[in-house]
C-alpha atoms as a PDB file:
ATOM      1  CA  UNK A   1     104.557 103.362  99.958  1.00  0.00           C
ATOM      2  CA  UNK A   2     104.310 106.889  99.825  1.00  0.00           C
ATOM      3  CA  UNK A   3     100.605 108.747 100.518  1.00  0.00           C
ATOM      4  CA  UNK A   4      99.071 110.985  97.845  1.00  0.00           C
ATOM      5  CA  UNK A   5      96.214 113.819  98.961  1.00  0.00           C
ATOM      6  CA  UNK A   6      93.519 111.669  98.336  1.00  0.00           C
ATOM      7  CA  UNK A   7      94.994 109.194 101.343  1.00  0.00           C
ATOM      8  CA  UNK A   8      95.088 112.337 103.745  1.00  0.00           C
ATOM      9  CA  UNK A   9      91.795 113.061 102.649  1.00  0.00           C
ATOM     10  CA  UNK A  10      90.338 109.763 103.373  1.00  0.00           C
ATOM     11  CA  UNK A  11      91.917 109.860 106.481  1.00  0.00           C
ATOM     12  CA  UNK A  12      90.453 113.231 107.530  1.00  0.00           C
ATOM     13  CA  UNK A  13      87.320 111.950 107.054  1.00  0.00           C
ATOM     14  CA  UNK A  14      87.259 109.042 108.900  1.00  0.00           C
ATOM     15  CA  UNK A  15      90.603 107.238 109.969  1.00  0.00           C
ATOM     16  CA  UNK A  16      88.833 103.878 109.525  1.00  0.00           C
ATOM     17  CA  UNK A  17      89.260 104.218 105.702  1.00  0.00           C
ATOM     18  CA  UNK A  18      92.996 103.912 106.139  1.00  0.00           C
ATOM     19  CA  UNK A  19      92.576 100.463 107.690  1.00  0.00           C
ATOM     20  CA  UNK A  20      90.091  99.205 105.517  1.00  0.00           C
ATOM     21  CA  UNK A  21      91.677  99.798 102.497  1.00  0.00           C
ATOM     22  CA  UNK A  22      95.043  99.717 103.412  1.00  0.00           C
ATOM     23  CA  UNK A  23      95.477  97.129 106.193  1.00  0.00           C
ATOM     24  CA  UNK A  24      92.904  94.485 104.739  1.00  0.00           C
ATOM     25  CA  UNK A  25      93.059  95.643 101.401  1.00  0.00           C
ATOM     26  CA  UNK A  26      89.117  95.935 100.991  1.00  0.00           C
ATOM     27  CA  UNK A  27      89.158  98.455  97.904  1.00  0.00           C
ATOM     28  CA  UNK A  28      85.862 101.348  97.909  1.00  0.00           C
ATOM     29  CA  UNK A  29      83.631 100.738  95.143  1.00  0.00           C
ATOM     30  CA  UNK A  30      82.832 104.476  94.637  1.00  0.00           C
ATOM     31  CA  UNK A  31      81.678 106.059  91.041  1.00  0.00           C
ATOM     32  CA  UNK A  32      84.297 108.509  90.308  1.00  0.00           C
ATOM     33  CA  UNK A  33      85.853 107.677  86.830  1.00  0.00           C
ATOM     34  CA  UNK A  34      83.397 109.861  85.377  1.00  0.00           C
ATOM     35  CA  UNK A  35      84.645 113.202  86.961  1.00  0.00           C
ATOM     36  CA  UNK A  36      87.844 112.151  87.536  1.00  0.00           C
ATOM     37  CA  UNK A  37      88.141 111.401  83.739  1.00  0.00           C
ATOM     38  CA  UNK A  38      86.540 114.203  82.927  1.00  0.00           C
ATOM     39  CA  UNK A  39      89.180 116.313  85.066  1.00  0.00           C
ATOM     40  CA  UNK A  40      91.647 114.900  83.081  1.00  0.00           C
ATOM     41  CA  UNK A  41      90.825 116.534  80.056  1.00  0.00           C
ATOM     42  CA  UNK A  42      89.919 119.746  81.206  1.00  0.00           C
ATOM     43  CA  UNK A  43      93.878 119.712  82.996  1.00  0.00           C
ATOM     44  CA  UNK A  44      95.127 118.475  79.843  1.00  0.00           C
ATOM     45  CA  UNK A  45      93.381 121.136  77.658  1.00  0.00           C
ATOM     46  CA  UNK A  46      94.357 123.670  80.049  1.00  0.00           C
ATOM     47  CA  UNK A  47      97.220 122.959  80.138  1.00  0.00           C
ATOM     48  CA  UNK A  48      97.732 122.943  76.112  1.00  0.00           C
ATOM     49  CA  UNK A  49      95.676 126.178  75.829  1.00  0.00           C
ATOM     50  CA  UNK A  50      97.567 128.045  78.660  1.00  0.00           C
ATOM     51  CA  UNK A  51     101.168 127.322  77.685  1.00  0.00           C
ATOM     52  CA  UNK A  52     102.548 131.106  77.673  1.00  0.00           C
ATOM     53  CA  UNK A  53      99.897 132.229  79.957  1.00  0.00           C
ATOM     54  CA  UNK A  54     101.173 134.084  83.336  1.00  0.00           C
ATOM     55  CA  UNK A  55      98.696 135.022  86.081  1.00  0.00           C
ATOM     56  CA  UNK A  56      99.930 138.782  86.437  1.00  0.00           C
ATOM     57  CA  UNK A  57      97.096 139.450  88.330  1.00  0.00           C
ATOM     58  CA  UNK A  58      98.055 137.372  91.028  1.00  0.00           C
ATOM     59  CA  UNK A  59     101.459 138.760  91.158  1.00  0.00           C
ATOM     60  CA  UNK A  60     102.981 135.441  89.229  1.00  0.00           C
ATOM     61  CA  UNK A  61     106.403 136.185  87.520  1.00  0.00           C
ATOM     62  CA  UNK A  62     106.912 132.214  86.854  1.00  0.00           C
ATOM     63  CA  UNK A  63     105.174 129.248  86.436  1.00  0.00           C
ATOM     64  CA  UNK A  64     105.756 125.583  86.331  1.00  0.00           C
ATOM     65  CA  UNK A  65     103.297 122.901  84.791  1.00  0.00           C
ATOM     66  CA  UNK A  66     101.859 120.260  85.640  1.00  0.00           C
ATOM     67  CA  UNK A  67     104.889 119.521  88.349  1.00  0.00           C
ATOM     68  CA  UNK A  68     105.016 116.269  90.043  1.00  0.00           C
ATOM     69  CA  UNK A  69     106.592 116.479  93.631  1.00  0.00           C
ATOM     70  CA  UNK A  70     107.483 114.060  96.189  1.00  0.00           C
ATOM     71  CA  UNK A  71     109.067 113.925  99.689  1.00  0.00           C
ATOM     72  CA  UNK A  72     109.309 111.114 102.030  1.00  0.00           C
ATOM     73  CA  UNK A  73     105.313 110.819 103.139  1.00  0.00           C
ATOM     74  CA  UNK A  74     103.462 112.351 100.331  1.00  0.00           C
ATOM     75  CA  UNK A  75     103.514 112.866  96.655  1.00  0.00           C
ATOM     76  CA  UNK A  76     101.439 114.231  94.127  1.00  0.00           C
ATOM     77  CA  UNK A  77     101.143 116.063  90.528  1.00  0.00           C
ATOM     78  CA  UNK A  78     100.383 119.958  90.695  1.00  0.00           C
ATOM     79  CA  UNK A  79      98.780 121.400  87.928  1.00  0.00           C
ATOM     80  CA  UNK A  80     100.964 124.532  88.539  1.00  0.00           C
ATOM     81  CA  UNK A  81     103.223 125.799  90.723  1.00  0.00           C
ATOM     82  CA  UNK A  82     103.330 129.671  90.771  1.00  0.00           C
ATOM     83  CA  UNK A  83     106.386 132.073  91.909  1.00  0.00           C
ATOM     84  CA  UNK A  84     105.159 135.421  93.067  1.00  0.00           C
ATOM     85  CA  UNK A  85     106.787 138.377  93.076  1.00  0.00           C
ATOM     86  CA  UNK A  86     107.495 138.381  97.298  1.00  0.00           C
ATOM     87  CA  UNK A  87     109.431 135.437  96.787  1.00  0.00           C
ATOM     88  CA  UNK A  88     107.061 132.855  97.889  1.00  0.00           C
ATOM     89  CA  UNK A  89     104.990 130.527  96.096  1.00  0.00           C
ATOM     90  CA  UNK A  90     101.603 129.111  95.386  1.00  0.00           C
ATOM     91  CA  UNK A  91      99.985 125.715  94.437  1.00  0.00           C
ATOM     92  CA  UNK A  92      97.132 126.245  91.446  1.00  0.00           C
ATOM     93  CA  UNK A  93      94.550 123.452  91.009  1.00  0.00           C
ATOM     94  CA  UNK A  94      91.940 123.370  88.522  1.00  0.00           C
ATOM     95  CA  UNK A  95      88.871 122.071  89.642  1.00  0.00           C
ATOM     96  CA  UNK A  96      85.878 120.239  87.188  1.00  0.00           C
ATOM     97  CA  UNK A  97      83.342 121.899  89.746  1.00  0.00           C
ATOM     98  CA  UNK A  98      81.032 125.300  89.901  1.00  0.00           C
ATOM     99  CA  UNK A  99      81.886 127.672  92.472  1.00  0.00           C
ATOM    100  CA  UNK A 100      78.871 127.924  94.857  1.00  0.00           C
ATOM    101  CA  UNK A 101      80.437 130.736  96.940  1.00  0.00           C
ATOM    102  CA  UNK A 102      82.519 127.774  99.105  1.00  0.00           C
ATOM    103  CA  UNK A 103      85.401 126.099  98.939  1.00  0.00           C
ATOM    104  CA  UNK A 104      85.135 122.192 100.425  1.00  0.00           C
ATOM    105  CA  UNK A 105      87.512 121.005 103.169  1.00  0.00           C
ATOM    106  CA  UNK A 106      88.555 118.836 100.577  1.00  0.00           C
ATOM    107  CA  UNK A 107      89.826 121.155  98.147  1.00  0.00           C
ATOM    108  CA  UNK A 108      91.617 122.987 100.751  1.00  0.00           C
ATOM    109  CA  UNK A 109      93.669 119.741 101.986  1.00  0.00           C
ATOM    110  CA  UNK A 110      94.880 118.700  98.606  1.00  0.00           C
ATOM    111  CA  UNK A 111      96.047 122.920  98.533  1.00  0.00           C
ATOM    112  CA  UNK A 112      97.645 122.068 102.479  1.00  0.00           C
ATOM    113  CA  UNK A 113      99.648 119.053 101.278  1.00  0.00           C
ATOM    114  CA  UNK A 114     100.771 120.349  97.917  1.00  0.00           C
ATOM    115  CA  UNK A 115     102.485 123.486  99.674  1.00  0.00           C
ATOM    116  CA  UNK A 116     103.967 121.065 101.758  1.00  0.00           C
ATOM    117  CA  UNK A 117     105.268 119.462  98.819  1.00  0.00           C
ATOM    118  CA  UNK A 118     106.557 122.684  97.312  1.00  0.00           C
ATOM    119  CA  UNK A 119     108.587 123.956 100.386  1.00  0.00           C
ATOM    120  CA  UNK A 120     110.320 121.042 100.486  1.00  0.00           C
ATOM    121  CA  UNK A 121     110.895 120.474  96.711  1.00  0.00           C
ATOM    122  CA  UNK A 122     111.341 124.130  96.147  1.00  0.00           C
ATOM    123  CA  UNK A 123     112.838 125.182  99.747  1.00  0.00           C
ATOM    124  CA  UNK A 124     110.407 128.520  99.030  1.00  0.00           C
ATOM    125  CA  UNK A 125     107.486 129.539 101.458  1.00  0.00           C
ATOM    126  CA  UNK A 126     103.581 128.925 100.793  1.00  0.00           C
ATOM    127  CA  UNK A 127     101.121 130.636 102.125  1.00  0.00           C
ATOM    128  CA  UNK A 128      98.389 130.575 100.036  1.00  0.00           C
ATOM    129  CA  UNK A 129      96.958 128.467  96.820  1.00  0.00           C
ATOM    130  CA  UNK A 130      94.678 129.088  94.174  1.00  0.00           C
ATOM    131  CA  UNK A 131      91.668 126.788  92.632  1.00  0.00           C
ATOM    132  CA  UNK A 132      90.577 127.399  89.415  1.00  0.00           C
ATOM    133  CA  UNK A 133      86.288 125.931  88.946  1.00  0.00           C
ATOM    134  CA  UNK A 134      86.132 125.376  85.368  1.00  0.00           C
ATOM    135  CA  UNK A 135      82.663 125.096  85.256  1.00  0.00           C
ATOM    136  CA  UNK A 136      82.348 128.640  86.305  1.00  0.00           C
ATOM    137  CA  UNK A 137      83.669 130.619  83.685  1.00  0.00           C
ATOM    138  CA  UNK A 138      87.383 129.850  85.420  1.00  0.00           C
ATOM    139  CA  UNK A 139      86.361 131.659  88.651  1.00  0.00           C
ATOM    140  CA  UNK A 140      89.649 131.815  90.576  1.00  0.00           C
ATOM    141  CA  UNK A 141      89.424 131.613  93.990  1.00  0.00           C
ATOM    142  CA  UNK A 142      92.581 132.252  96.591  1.00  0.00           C
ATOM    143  CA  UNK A 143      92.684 129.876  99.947  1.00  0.00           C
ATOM    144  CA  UNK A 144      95.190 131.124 102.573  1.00  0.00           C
ATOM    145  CA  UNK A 145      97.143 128.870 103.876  1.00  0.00           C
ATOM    146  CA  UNK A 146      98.612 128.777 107.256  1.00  0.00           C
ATOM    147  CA  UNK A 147     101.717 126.840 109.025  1.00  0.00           C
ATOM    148  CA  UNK A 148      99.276 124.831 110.817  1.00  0.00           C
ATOM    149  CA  UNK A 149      96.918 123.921 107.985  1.00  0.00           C
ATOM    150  CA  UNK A 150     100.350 122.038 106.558  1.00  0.00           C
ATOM    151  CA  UNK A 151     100.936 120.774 110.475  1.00  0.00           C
ATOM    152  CA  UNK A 152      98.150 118.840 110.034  1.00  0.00           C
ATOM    153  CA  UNK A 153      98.600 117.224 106.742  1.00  0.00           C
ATOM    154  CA  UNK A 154     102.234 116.427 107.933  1.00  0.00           C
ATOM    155  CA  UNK A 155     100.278 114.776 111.404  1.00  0.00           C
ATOM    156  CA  UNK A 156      97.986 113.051 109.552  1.00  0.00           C
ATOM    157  CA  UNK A 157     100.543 111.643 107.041  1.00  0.00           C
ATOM    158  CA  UNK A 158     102.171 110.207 110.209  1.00  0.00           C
ATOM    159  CA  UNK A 159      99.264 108.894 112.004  1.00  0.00           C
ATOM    160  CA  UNK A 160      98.461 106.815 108.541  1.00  0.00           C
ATOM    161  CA  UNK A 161     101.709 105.008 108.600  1.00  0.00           C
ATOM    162  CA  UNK A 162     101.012 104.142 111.668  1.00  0.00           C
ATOM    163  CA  UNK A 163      97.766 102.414 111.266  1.00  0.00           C
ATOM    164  CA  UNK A 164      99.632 100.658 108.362  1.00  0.00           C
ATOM    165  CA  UNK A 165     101.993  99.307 109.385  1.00  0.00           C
ATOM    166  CA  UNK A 166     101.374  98.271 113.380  1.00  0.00           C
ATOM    167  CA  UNK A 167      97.696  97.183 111.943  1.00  0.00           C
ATOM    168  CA  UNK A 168      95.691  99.663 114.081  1.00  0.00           C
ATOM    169  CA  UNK A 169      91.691 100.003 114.013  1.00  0.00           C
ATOM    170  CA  UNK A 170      91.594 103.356 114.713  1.00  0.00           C
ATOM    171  CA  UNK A 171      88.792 105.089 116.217  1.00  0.00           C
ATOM    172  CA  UNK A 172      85.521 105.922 113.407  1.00  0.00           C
ATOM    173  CA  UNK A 173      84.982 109.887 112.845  1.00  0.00           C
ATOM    174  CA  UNK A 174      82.641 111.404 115.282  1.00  0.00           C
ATOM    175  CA  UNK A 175      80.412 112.669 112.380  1.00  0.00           C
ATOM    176  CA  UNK A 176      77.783 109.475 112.048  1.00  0.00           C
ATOM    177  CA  UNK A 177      76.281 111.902 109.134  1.00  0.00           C
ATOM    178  CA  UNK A 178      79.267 110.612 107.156  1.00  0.00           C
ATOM    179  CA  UNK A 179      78.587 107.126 107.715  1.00  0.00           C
ATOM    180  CA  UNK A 180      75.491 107.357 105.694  1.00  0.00           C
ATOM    181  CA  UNK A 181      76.930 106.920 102.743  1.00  0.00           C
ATOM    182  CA  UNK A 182      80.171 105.655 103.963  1.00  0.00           C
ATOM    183  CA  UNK A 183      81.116 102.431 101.364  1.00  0.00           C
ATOM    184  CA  UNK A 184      82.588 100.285 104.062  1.00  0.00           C
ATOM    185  CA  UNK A 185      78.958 101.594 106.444  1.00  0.00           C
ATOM    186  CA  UNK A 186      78.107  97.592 106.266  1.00  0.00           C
ATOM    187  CA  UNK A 187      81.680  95.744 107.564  1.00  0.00           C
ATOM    188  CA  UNK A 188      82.458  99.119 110.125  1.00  0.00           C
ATOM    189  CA  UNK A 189      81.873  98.430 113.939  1.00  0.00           C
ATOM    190  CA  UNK A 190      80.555 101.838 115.734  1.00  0.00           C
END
């Protein structure tokens, strides 16, 4: 089994998600095919509309689309991968979200684990990734990213296999705010 950002994710939030869904096998009943289909089609369509396109701006002198990368923990599909001129290179995401002058933790791990992905697939240096919010007029938005922002992915990654496979209940986040609206809130012990 390998993990994909949403698994890190889950994990990040509260470890216990791991083990329920993973180590009893109790799926979440969540109500996401809506905007996950709908983010679909607006990758697709960008995809199709920006074919030549080349974010100069940025200082991008290649691109690759739609890339799907994988290493021993993790794997995932990129919507692009950018070279810049300095050498390195950047993760872009496009995001079926307005831009309300943040960027969610979320967002930023799925940016953390697919630099991981590209040093290893591309043996070239990440230290920052872009997110594209479709729903505002394409705002592009850079997130830095540092050595230990992809530490922490890589830790995390770990700590998951371990609750998987030596059947671990692992301690429930310290944030009880989350488990409000947590879908396993009814079968957790605090």
């Amino acid at each position: 089994m390998t993990l994909t950002p949403s698994h890190i994710i889950e994990y990040l939030y509260c470890p216990r998600f791991t083990y329920f869904e993973y180590v009893i096998a109790i799926p979440q009943y969540e109500d996401r095919h809506f905007k996950v289909q709908k983010g679909r089609e607006i990758h697709n369509q960008k995809l199709e509309q920006n074919k030549e396109y080349l974010r100069r701006r940025i200082g991008a002198i290649e691109r690759y689309n739609d890339q799907y990368l994988a290493n021993e923990f993790l794997r995932g599909r990129i919507d692009e991968v950018l070279k810049l001129e300095d050498g390195t290179m950047t993760p872009l995401d496009y995001k079926f979200a307005a831009y309300d002058d943040k960027v969610f933790e979320t967002y930023k791990t799925q940016l953390y684990c697919y630099a991981w992905l590209i040093e290893e697939n591309f043996h070239c240096k990440v230290n920052k990734g872009y997110l594209v919010y479709t729903r505002s007029n394409n705002k592009l938005v850079e997130v830095e990213i540092k050595d230990s922002d992809k530490h922490l992915v890589k830790e995390a990654s770990r700590e998951i296999y371990q609750i998987i496979e030596n059947n671990y209940y692992p301690k429930a986040t310290k944030s009880k705010m989350r488990c409000v609206t947590c879908t396993y809130r009814n079968i957790c012990t605090k």
